[in-house]
Protein backbone atom coordinates (compact mmCIF):
# COMPACT_ATOMS: atom_id res chain seq x y z
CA UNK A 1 126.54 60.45 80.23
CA UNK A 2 126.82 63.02 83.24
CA UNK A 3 122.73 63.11 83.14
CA UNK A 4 122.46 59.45 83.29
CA UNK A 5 124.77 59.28 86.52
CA UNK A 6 123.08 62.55 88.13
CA UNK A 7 119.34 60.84 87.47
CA UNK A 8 120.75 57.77 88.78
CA UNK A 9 121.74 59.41 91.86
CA UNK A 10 118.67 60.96 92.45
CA UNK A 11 116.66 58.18 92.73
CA UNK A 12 119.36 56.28 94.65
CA UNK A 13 119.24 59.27 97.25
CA UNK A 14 115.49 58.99 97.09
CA UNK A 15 115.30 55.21 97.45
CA UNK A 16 117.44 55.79 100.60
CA UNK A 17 115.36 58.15 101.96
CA UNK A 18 112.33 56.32 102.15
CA UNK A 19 111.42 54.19 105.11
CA UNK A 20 111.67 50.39 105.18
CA UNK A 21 108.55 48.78 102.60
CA UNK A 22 107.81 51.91 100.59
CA UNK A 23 107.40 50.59 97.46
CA UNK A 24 105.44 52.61 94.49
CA UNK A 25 104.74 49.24 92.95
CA UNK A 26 102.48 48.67 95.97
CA UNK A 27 100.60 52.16 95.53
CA UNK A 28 100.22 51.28 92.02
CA UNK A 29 98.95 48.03 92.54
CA UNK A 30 96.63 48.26 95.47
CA UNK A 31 93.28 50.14 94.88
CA UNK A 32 93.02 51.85 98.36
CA UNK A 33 94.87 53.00 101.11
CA UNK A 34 93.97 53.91 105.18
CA UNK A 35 94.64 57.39 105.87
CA UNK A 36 95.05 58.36 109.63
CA UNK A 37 94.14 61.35 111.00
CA UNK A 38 93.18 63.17 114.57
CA UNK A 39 91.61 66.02 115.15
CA UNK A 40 91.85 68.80 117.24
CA UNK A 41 90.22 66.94 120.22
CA UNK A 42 92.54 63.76 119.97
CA UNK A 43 90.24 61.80 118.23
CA UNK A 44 91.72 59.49 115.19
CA UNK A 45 90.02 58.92 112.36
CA UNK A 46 90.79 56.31 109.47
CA UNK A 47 89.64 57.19 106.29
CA UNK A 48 89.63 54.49 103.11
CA UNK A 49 90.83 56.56 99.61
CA UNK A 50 92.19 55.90 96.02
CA UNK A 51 95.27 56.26 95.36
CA UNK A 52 97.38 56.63 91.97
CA UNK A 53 100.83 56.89 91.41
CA UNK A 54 102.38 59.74 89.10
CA UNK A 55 106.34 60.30 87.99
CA UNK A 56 107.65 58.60 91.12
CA UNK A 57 104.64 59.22 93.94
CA UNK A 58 101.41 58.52 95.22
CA UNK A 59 98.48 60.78 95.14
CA UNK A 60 95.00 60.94 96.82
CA UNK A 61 92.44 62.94 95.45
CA UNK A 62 89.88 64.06 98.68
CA UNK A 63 86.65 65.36 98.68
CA UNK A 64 85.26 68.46 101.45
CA UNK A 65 85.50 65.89 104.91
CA UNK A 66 88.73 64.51 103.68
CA UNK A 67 90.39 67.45 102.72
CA UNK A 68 88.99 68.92 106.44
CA UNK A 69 90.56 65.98 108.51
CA UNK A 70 93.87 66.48 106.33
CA UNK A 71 93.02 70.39 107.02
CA UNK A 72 92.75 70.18 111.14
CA UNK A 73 94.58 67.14 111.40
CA UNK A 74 97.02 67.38 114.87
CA UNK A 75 99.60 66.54 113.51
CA UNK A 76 99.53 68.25 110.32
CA UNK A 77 101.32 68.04 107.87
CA UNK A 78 101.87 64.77 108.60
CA UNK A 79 99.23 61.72 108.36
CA UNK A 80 99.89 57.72 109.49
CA UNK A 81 98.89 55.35 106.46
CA UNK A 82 98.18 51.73 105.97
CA UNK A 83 98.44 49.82 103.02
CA UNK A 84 98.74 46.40 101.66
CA UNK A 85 99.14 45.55 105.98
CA UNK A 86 102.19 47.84 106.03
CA UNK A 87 101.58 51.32 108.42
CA UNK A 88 103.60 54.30 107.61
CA UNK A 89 103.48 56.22 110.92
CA UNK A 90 105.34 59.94 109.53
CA UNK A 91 104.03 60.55 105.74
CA UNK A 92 103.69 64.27 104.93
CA UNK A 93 100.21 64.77 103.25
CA UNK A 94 101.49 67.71 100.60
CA UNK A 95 98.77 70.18 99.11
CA UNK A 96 99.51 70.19 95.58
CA UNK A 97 96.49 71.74 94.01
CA UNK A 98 98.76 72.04 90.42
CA UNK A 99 98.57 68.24 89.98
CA UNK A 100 94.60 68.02 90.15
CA UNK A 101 94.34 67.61 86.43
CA UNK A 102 96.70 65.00 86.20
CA UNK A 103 95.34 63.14 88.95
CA UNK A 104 92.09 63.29 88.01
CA UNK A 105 93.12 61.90 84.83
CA UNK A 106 94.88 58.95 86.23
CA UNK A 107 92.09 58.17 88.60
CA UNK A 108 89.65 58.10 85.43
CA UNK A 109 92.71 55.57 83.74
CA UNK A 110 93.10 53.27 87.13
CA UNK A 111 89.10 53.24 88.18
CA UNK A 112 86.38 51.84 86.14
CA UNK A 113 83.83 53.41 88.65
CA UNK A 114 86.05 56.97 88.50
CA UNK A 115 83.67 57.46 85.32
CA UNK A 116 80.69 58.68 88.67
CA UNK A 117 82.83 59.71 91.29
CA UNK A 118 85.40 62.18 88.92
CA UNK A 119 81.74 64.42 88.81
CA UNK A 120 82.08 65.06 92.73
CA UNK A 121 83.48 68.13 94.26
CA UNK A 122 87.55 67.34 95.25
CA UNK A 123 88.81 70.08 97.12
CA UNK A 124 92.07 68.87 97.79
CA UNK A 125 94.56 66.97 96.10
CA UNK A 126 97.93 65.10 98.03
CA UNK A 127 101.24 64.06 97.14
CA UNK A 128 102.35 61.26 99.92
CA UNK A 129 106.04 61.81 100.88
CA UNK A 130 107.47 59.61 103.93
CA UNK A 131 109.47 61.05 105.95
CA UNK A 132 113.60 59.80 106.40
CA UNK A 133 114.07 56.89 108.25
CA UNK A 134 114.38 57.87 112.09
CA UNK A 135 112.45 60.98 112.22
């Protein structure tokens, strides 16, 4: 009973944590999101991506420019997103190369057309994590 009122706890904390309109249901349920990014000579750049949701969070899988803009991005580690016409302005875009199988898999599961793209070079995989309200 003590692990069933720890869990609960830990996603209470994390639901608290997370800025107004997060909601996974949303990542899950929208095919694309905008990712923000500048680079080094204050330029912004939106970029359109998948994204899949796995034990709790949303992943993008990027190919070689994406993974650069994430890369050089100003204001690294952290990335502005848009999706279903909510903007997340502080999201930390977290290199987690370890999850690239599993992503990949859910991509292939989510996207019909994954069946061409999963055959393209991905050098960088992301785990989106908002950052607490007010910072």
């Amino acid at each position: 009973m003590n692990l069933v009122f720890a869990l609960a706890a830990v996603f209470l904390a994390a639901a608290t944590d997370a800025p107004a309109g997060w909601n996974l249901d949303t990542f899950q349920n929208e095919s694309t999101l905008e990712l923000y990014t500048v680079n080094a000579a204050g330029e912004g750049h939106w970029s359109t991506v998948w994204v899949v949701v796995i034990d709790g969070a949303p992943y993008l899988r990027l190919h070689e420019q994406g993974s650069d803009r994430i890369e050089n991005n100003a204001s690294k580690p952290f990335v502005k997103i848009r999706i279903a016409q909510q903007e997340f302005d502080q999201v930390e875009a977290q290199s987690v190369p370890e999850m690239a199988d599993k992503v990949a898999a859910a991509m292939a599961d989510k996207y019909t057309t994954d069946l061409f793209v999963r055959y393209m070079s991905h050098s960088l995989t992301v785990r989106l994590v908002p950052a607490p309200p007010g910072t």
